[in-house]
Protein backbone atom coordinates (compact mmCIF):
# COMPACT_ATOMS: atom_id res chain seq x y z
CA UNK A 1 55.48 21.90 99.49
CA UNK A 2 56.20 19.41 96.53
CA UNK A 3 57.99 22.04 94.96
CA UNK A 4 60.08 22.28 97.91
CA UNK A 5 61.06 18.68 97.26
CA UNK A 6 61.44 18.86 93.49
CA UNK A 7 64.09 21.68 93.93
CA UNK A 8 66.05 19.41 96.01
CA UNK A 9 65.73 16.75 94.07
CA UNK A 10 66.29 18.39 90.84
CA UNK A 11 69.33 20.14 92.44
CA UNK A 12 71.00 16.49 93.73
CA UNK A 13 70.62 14.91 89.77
CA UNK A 14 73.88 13.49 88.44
CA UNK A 15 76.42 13.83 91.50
CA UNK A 16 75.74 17.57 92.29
CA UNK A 17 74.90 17.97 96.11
CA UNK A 18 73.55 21.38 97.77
CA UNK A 19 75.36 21.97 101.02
CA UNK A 20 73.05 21.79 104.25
CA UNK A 21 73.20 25.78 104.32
CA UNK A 22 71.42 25.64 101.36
CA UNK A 23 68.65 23.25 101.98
CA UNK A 24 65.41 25.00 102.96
CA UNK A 25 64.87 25.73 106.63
CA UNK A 26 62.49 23.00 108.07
CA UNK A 27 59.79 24.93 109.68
CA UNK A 28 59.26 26.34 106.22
CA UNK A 29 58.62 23.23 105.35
CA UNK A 30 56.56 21.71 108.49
CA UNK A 31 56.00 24.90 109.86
CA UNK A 32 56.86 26.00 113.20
CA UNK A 33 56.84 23.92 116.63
CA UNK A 34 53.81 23.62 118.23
CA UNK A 35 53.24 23.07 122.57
CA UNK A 36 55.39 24.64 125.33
CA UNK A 37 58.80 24.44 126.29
CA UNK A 38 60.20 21.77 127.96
CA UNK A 39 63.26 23.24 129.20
CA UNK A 40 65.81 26.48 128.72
CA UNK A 41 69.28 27.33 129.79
CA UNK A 42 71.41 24.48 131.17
CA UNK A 43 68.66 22.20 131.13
CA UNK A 44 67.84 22.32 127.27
CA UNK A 45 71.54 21.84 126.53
CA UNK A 46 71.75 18.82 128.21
CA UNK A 47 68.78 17.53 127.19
CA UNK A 48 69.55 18.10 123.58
CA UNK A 49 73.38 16.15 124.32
CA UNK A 50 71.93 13.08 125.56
CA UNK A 51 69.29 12.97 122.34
CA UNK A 52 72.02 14.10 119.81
CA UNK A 53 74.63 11.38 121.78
CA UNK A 54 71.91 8.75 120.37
CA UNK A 55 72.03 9.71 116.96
CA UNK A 56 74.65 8.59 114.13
CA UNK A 57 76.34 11.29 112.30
CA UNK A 58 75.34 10.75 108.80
CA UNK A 59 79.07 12.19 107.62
CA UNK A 60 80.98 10.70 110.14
CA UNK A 61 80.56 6.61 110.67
CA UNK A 62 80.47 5.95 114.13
CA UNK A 63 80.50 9.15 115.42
CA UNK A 64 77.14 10.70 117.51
CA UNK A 65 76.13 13.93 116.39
CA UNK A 66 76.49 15.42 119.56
CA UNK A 67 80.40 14.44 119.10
CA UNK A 68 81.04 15.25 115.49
CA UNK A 69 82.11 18.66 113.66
CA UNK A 70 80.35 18.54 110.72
CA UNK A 71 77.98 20.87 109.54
CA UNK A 72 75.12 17.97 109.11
CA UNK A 73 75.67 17.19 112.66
CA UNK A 74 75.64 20.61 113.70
CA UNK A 75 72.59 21.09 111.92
CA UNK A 76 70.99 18.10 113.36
CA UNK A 77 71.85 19.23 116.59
CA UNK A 78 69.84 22.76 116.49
CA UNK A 79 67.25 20.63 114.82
CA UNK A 80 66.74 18.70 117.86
CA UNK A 81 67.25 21.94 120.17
């Protein structure tokens, strides 16, 4: 796992930044979700909206995630999901 962080890191030294598609996949990381579903369909999306309205877009200032079109947000988004 540190070496998961050291690549990252390492990658990010003097200006050069790895696009989000190229970050490693979190449950690789953390490993998969754990527990039962707590809802599917319809229901999932819109709980997933009101948690992503809540959160700040790290790209775009003042903009929720569930509201912006960047990839970060995007992948923030399915994160939550």
């Amino acid at each position: 796992m540190l070496g998961v962080y050291l690549m990252i890191f390492a990658a990010s030294n003097a200006g050069d930044v790895l696009p989000v598609s190229e970050l490693p996949e979190p449950a690789k990381i953390v490993g998969n979700p754990q527990g039962s579903t707590i809802a599917v369909g319809p229901e999932l999306e819109a709980i997933t909206e009101a948690v992503g309205s809540r959160m700040c877009c790290p790209v775009c200032q003042g903009s929720s995630v569930s509201a912006s079109p960047s990839e970060m947000a995007r992948n923030m988004k399915a994160q939550v999901k």
